[in-house]
Protein backbone atom coordinates (compact mmCIF):
# COMPACT_ATOMS: atom_id res chain seq x y z
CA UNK A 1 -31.87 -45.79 32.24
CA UNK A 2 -30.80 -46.52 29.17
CA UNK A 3 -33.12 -44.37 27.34
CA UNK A 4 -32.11 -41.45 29.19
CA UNK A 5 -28.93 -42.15 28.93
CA UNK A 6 -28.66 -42.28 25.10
CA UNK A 7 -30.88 -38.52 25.02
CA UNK A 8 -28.75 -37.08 27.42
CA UNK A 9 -26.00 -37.52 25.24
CA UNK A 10 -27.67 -36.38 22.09
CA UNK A 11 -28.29 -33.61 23.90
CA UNK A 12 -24.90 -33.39 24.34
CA UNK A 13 -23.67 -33.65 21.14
CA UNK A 14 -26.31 -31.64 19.55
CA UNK A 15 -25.67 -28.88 21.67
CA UNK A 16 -22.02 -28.99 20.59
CA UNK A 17 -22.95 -29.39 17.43
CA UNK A 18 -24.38 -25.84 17.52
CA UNK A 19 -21.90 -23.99 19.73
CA UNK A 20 -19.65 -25.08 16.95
CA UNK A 21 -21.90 -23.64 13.81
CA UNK A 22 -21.86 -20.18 16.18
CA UNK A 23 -18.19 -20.40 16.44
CA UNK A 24 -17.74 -20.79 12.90
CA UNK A 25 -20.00 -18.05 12.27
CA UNK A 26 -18.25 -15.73 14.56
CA UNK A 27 -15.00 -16.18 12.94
CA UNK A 28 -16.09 -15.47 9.97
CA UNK A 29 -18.05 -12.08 10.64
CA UNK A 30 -14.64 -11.68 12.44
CA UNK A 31 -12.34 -12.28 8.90
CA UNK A 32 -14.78 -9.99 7.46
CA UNK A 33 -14.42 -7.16 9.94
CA UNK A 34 -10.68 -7.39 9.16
CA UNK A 35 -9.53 -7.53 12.76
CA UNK A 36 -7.44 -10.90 12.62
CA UNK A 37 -5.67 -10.92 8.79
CA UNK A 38 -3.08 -8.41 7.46
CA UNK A 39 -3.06 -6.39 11.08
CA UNK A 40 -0.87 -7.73 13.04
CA UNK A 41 2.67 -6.66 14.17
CA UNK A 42 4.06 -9.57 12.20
CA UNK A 43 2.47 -8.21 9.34
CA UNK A 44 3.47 -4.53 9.61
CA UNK A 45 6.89 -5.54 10.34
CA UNK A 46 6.93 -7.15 7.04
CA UNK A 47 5.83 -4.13 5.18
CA UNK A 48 8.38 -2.16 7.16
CA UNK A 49 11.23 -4.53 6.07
CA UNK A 50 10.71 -3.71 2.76
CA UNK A 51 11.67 -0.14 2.70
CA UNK A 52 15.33 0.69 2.50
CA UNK A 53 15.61 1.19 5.85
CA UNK A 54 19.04 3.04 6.75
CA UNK A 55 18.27 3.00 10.91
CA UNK A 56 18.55 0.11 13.36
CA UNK A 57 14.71 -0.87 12.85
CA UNK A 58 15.00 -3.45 15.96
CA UNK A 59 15.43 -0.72 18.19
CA UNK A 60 12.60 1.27 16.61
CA UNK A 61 12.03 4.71 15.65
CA UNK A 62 14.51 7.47 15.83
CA UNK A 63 14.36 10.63 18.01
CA UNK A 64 15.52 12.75 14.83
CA UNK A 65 15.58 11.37 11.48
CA UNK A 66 17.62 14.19 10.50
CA UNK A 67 20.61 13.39 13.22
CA UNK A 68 20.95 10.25 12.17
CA UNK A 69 23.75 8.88 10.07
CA UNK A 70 22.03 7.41 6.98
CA UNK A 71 23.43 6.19 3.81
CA UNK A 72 26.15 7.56 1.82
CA UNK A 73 24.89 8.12 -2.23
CA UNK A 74 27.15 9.41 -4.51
CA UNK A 75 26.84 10.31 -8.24
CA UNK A 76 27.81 12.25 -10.98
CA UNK A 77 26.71 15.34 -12.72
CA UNK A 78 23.14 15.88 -11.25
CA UNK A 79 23.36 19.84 -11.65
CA UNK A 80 22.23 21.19 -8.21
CA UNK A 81 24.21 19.09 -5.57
CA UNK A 82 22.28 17.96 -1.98
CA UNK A 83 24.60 16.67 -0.22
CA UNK A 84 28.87 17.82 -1.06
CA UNK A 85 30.88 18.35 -4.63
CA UNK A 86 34.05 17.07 -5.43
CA UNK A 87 34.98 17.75 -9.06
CA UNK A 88 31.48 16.45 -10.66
CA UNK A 89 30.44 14.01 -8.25
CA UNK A 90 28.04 14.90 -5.76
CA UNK A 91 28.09 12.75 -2.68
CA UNK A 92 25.06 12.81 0.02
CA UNK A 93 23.12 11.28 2.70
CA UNK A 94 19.78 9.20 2.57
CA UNK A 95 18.05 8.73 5.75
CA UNK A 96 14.55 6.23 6.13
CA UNK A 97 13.38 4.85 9.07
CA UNK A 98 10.19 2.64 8.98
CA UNK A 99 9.00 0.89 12.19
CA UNK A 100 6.15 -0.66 13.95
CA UNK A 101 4.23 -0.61 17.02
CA UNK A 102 1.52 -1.93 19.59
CA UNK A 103 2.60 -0.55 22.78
CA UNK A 104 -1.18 0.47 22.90
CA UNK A 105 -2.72 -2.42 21.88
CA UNK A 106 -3.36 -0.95 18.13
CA UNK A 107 -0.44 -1.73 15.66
CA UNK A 108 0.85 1.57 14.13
CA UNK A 109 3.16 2.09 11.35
CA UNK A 110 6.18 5.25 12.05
CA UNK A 111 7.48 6.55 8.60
CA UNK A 112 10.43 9.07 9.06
CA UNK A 113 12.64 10.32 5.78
CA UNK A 114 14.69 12.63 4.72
CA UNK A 115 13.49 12.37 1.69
CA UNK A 116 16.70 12.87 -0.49
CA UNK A 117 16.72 9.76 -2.99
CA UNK A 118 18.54 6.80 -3.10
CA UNK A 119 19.21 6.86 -6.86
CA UNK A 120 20.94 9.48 -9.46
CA UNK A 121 18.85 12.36 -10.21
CA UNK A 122 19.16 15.04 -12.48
CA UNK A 123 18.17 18.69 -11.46
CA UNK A 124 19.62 21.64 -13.57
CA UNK A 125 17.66 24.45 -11.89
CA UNK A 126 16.45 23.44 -8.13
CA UNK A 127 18.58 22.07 -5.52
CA UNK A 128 16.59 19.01 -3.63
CA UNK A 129 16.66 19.83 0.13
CA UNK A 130 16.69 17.75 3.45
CA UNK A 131 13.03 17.54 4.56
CA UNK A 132 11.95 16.58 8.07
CA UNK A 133 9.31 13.66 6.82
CA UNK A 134 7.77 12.13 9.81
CA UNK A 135 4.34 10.23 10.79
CA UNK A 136 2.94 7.68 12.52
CA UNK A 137 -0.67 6.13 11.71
CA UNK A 138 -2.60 2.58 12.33
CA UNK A 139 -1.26 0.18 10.22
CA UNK A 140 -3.64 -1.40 7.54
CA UNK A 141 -7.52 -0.59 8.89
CA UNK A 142 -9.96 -2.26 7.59
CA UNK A 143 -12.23 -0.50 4.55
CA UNK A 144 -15.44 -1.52 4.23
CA UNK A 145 -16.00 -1.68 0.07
CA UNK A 146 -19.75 -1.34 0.69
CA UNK A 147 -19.43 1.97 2.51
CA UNK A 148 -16.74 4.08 0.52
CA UNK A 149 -15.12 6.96 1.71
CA UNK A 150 -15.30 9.36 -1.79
CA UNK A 151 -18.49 8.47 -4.37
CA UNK A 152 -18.79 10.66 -6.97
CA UNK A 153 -21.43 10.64 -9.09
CA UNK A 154 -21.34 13.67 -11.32
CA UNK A 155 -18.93 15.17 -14.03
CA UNK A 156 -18.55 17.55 -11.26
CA UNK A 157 -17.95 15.72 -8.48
CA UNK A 158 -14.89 13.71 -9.92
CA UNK A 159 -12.95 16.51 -11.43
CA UNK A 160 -13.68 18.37 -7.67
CA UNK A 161 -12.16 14.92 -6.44
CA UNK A 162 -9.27 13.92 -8.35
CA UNK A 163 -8.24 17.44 -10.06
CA UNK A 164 -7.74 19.36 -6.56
CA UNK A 165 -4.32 19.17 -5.76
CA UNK A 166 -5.26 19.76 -1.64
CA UNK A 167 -6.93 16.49 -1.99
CA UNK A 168 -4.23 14.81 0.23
CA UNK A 169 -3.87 17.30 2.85
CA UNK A 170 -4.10 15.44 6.10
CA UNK A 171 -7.21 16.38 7.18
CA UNK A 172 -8.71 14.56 3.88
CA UNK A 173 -7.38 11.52 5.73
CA UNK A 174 -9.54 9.50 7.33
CA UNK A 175 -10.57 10.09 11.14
CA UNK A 176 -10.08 6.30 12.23
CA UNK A 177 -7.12 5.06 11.16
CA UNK A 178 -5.19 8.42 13.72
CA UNK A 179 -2.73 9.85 11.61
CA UNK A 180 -0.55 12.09 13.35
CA UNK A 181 2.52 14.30 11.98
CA UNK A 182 5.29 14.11 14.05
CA UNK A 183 8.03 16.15 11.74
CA UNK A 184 8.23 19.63 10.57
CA UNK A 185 7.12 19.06 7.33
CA UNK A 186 3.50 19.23 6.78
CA UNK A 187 2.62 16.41 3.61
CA UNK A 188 -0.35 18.76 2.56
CA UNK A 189 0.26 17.40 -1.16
CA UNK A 190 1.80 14.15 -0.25
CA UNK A 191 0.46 10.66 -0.76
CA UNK A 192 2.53 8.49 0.95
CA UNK A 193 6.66 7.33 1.15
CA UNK A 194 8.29 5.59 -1.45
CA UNK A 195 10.43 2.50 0.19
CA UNK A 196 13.64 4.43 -0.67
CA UNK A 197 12.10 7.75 1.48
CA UNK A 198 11.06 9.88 -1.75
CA UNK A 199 7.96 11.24 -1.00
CA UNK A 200 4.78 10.16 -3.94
CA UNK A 201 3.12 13.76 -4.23
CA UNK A 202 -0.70 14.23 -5.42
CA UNK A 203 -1.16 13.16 -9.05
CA UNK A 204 -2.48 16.93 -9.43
CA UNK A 205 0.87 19.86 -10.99
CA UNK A 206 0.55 23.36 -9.31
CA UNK A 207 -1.54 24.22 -12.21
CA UNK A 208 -4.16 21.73 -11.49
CA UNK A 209 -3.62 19.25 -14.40
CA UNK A 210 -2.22 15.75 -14.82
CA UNK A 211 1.67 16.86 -14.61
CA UNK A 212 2.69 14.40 -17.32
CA UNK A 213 -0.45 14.15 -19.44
CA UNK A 214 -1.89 17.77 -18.99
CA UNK A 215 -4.72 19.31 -21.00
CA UNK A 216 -6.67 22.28 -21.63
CA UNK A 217 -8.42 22.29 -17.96
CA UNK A 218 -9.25 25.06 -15.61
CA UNK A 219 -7.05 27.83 -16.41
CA UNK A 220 -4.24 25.66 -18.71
CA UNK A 221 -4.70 26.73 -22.29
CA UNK A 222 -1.67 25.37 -23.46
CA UNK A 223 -0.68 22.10 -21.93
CA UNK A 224 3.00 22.19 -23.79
CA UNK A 225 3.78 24.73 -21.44
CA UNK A 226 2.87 23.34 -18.14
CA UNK A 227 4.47 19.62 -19.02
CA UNK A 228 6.99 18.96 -15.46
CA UNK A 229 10.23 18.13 -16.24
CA UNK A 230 11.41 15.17 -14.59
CA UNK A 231 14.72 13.08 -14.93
CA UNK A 232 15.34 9.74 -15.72
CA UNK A 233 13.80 8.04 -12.22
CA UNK A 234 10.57 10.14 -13.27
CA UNK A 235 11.77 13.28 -10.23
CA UNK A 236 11.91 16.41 -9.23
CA UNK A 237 12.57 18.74 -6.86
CA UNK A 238 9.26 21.23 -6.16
CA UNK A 239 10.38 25.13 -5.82
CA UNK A 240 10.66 24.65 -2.31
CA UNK A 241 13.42 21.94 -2.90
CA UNK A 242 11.30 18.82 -1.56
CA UNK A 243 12.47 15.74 -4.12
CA UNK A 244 9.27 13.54 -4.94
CA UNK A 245 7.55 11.50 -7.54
CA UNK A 246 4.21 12.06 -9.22
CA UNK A 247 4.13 8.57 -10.62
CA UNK A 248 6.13 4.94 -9.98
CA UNK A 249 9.73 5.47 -10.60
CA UNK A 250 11.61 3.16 -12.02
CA UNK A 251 14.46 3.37 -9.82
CA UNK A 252 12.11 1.96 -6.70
CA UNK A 253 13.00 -1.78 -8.16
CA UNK A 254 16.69 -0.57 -9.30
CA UNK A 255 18.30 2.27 -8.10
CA UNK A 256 21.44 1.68 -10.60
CA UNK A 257 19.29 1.40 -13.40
CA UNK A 258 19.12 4.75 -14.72
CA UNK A 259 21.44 7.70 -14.96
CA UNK A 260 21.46 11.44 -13.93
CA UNK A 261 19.87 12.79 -16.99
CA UNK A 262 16.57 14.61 -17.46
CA UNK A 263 13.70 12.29 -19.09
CA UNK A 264 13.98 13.30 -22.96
CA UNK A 265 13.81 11.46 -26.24
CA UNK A 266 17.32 11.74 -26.33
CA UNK A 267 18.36 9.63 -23.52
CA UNK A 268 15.78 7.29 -24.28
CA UNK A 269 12.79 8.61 -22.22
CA UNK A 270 10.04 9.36 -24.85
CA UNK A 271 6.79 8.14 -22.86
CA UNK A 272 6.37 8.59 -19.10
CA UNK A 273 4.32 5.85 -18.75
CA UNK A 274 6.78 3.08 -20.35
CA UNK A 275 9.55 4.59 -18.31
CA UNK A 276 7.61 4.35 -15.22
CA UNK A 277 7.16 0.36 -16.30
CA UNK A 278 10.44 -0.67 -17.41
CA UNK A 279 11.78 -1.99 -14.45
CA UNK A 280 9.25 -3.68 -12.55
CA UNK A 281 9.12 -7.56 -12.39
CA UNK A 282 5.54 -8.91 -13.14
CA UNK A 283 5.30 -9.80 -9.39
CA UNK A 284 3.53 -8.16 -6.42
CA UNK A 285 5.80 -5.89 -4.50
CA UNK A 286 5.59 -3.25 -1.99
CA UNK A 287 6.51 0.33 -3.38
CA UNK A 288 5.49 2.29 -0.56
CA UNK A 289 3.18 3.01 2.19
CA UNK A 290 0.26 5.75 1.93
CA UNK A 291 -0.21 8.32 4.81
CA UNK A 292 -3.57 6.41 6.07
CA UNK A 293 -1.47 3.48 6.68
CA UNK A 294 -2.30 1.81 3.61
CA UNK A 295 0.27 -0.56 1.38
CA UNK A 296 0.97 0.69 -2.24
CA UNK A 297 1.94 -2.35 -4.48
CA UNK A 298 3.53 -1.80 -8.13
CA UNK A 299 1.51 -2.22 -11.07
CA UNK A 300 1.57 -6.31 -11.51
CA UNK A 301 -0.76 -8.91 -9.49
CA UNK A 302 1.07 -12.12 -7.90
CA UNK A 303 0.33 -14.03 -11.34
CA UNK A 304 2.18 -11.46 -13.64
CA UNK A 305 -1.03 -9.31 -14.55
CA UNK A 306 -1.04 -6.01 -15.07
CA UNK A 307 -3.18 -4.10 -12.37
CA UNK A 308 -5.40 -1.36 -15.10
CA UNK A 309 -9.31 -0.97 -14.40
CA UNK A 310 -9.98 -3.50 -11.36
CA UNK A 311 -9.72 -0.25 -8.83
CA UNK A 312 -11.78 2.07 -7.44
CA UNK A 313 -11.78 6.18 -8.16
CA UNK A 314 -8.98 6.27 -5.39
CA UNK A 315 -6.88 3.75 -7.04
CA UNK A 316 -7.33 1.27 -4.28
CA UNK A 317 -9.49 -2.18 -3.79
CA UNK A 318 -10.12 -4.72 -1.35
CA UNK A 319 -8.85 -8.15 -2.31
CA UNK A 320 -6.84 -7.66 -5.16
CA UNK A 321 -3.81 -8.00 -3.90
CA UNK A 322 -4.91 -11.03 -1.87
CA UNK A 323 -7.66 -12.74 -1.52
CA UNK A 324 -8.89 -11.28 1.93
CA UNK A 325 -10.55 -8.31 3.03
CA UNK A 326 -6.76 -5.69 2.88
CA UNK A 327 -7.38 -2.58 0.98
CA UNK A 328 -4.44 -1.66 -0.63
CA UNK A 329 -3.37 1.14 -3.74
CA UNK A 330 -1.68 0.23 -6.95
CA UNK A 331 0.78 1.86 -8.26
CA UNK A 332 -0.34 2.20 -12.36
CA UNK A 333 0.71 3.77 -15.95
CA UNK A 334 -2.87 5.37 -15.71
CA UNK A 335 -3.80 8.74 -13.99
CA UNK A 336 -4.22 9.20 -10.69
CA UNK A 337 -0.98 6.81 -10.31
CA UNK A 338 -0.78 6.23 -6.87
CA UNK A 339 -3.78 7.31 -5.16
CA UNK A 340 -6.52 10.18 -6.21
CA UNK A 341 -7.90 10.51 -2.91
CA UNK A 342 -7.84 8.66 0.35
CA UNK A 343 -10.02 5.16 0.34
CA UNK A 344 -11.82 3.08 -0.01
CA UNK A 345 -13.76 4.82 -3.45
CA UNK A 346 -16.17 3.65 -5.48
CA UNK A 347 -16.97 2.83 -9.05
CA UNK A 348 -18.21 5.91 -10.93
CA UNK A 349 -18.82 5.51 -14.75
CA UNK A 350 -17.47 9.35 -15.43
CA UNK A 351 -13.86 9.97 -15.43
CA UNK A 352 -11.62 13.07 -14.49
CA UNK A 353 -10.81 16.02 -17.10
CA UNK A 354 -7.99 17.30 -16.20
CA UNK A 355 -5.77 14.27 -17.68
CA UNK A 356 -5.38 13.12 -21.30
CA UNK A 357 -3.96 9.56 -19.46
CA UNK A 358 -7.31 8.85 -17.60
CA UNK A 359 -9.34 5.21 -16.80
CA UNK A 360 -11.62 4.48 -19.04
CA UNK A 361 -13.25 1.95 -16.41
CA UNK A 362 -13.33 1.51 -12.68
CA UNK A 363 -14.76 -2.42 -11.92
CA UNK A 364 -14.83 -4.28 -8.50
CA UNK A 365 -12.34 -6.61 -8.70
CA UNK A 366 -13.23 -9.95 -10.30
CA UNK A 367 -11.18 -12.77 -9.16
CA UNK A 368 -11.90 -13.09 -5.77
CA UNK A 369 -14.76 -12.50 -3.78
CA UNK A 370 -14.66 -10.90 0.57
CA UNK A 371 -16.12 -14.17 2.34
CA UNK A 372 -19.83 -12.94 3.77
CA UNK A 373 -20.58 -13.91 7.41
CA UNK A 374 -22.38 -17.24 7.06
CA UNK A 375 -25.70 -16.86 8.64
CA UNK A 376 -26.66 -17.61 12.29
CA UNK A 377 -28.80 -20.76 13.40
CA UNK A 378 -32.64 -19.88 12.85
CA UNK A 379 -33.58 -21.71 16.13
CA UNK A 380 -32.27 -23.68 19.09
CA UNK A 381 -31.38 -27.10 18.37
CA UNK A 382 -34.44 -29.40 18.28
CA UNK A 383 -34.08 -31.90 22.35
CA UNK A 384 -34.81 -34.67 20.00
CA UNK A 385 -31.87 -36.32 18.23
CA UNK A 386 -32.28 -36.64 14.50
CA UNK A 387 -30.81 -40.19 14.89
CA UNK A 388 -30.13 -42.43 17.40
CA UNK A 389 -27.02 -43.41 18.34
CA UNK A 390 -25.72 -47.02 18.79
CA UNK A 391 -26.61 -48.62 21.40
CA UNK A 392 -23.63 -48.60 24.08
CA UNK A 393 -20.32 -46.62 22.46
CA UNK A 394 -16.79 -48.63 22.38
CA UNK A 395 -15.03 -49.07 25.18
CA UNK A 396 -11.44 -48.23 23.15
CA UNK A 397 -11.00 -44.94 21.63
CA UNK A 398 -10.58 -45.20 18.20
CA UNK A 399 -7.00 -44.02 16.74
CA UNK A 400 -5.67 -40.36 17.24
CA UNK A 401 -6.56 -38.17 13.73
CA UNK A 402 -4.52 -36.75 11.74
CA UNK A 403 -4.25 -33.23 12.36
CA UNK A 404 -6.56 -32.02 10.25
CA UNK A 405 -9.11 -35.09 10.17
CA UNK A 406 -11.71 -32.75 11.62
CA UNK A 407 -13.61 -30.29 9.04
CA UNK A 408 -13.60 -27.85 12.14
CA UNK A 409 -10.04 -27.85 12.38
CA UNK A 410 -9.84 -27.07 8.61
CA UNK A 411 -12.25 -24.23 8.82
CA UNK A 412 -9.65 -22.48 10.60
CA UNK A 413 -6.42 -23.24 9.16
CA UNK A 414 -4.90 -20.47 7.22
CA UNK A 415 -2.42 -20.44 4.46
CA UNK A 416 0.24 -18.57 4.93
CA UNK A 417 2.30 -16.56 2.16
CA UNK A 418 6.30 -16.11 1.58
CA UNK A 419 8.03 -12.90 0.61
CA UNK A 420 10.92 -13.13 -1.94
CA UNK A 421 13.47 -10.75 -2.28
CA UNK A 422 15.44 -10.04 -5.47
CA UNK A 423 18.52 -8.30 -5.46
CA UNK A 424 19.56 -6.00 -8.37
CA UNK A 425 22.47 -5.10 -9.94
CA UNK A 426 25.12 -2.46 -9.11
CA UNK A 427 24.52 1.13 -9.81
CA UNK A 428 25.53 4.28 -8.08
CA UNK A 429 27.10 4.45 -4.92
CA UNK A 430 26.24 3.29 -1.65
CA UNK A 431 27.87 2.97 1.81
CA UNK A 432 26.14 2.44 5.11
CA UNK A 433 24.33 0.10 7.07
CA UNK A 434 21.71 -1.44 4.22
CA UNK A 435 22.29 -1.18 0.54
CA UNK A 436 19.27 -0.88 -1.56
CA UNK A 437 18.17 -4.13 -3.17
């Protein structure tokens, strides 16, 4: 009896043993698949509270964006006043609503703006007009790196890829992650929403070059001529009035931090790129949201380091920002500056010709490496033991462990991260229900 009774057991325990090795395994393919990190409503929530919401987010999205109240701005001498004039100061209303959703079991991001800006902006010739900005999209899908989206391999190929300025249209975003317009305006050329509700437009001007950095490219013979003009937050309204950036502004981390005067030498503006910078802590922040549901951090890691070649020809990567399997864009001082095309991308060794501010590399990120699914037993566990157990097992349970005495237990525990916000200084004028930090 005896005998048996000590197998039986093994048996037991052996069998345990390898329900727990399957477990393991599962939840790992499972990290890998990206269905339980970064997806959550938790974790949407937290990108939506980092836009300069002007809406009642608890309550979720609006019926109209445009009937709601918004956010008084007010500043002076920006040429063509939005909003209403009194002597030279031009007062008018920012509107941004950014929620999130599961009501169908899928967690979905809802971006609505009227995409007038929450900072000073200086526009001489166009006025910027109220815009009915409005979509809704799964937050965050999962990108598998080893499958991309967009690989170019040719000269051909890129420039067809990152020189098209349709390359953003919505139905160049990717079928799974059901992206659906919802406003009046259509985002053809639009990447994504800036956390003040400025629209980030393709990299690509109307005349199919690098808008900041153009060269002689497709029918541009003389890039002087077709070099945008922008004002000091790096905007500008397009003909049709719609306010956006082509690059980061530096007024997403300050508003107050620059003035309403066009971006010359003069007023201190004599590189794009280092006015794009100048404001941004060396930290990892949230400057917006793509339309495939997508984060877009600035241009710094967590540790201070400036985000340049580790991304792929879309300007995205998986486990940069983190350590996990999130694909993300980067917001960088190098063309396509938000986003080139919709990810994931890969890692072409040619580059685009219709910038003279172009990578000179695209690598896989380095630092951290997506966790592979650890590979499933070969066989079922052997019926005999590998060692035999003592004889007869205490009567007294040992002591309770510590929580996390058991390696299983630490397999799964999970570190969790902590947001900080900053709050800047004063600038122009706001009045409503959230100031802009």
């Amino acid at each position: 009896k005896a005998t048996v009774s000590v197998l039986y057991c093994s048996q037991i325990y052996f069998t345990m043993q390898s329900v727990r090795l399957l477990l393991v395994v599962t939840l790992v393919a499972h990290f890998r698949e990206g269905a339980s990190l970064g997806r959550t409503l938790a974790d949407c929530q937290t990108v939506a509270n980092a836009f300069h919401n002007t809406c009642d987010t608890s309550m979720g999205a609006v019926a109209d964006i445009l009937s709601e109240t918004g956010d008084d701005v007010s500043c002076d001498n920006v040429g063509q006043c939005c909003g209403t004039e009194s002597g030279s100061t031009c007062t008018w209303k920012r509107k941004l609503c950014v929620t999130c959703s599961d009501a169908t079991g899928v967690v979905r991001i809802r971006v609505q703006s009227n995409g007038l800006p929450g900072a000073c902006y200086s526009s001489p010739m166009e006025t910027p007009v109220e815009a009915e900005n409005d979509f809704e999209v799964d937050f965050n899908v999962y990108v598998d790196p080893d499958a991309p989206v967009n690989a170019p391999t040719t000269q051909t190929e890129i420039n067809d890829l990152l020189c098209e300025i349709q390359r953003h249209q919505n139905t160049q975003i990717p079928s799974n992650v059901n992206f659906e317009l919802k406003g009046s305006e259509s985002l053809n050329t639009v990447v994504g929403i800036s956390l003040s509700g400025v629209v980030y437009m393709n990299p690509i001007s109307a005349e199919g070059v690098d808008p900041f950095y153009p060269v002689v490219y497709g029918s541009v013979t003389d890039p002087d001529a077709v070099l945008e003009k922008v004002d000091l937050c790096l905007g500008h309204p397009q003909a049709a009035g719609l306010y956006h950036y082509h690059c980061m502004s530096p007024c997403i981390p300050d508003p107050a931090s620059q003035e309403a005067k066009p971006c010359l030498d003069m007023f201190g503006c004599s590189d794009f790129g280092t006015q794009a910078i100048s404001t941004y802590p060396a930290q990892l922040d949230i400057v917006g949201i793509a339309k495939d549901g997508h984060v877009i951090y600035g241009p710094y890691l967590s540790d201070g380091t400036l985000v340049t070649d580790e991304l792929d020809v879309c300007n995205g990567a998986v486990g940069l920002a983190e350590c996990d399997d999130t694909y993300a864009y980067f917001a960088t001082t190098t063309f396509p500056y938000f986003s080139g095309c919709f990810g994931g991308g890969s890692y072409p060794t040619v580059y685009a010709e219709c910038t003279g501010n172009g990578k000179t590399a695209y690598n896989k990120p380095s630092g951290c490496t997506t966790p592979e699914p650890t590979a499933a037993p070969t066989a079922a566990p052997t019926a005999t033991p590998t060692a035999v157990p003592t004889a007869v097992p205490t009567a007294v349970p040992t002591a309770t462990p510590t929580a996390a005495s058991s390696p299983f237990i630490a397999e799964l525990q999970v570190r969790e991260t902590t947001t900080t916000t900053t709050t800047n200084s004063p600038g122009p004028t706001f009045q409503g229900k959230r100031q802009p930090p």
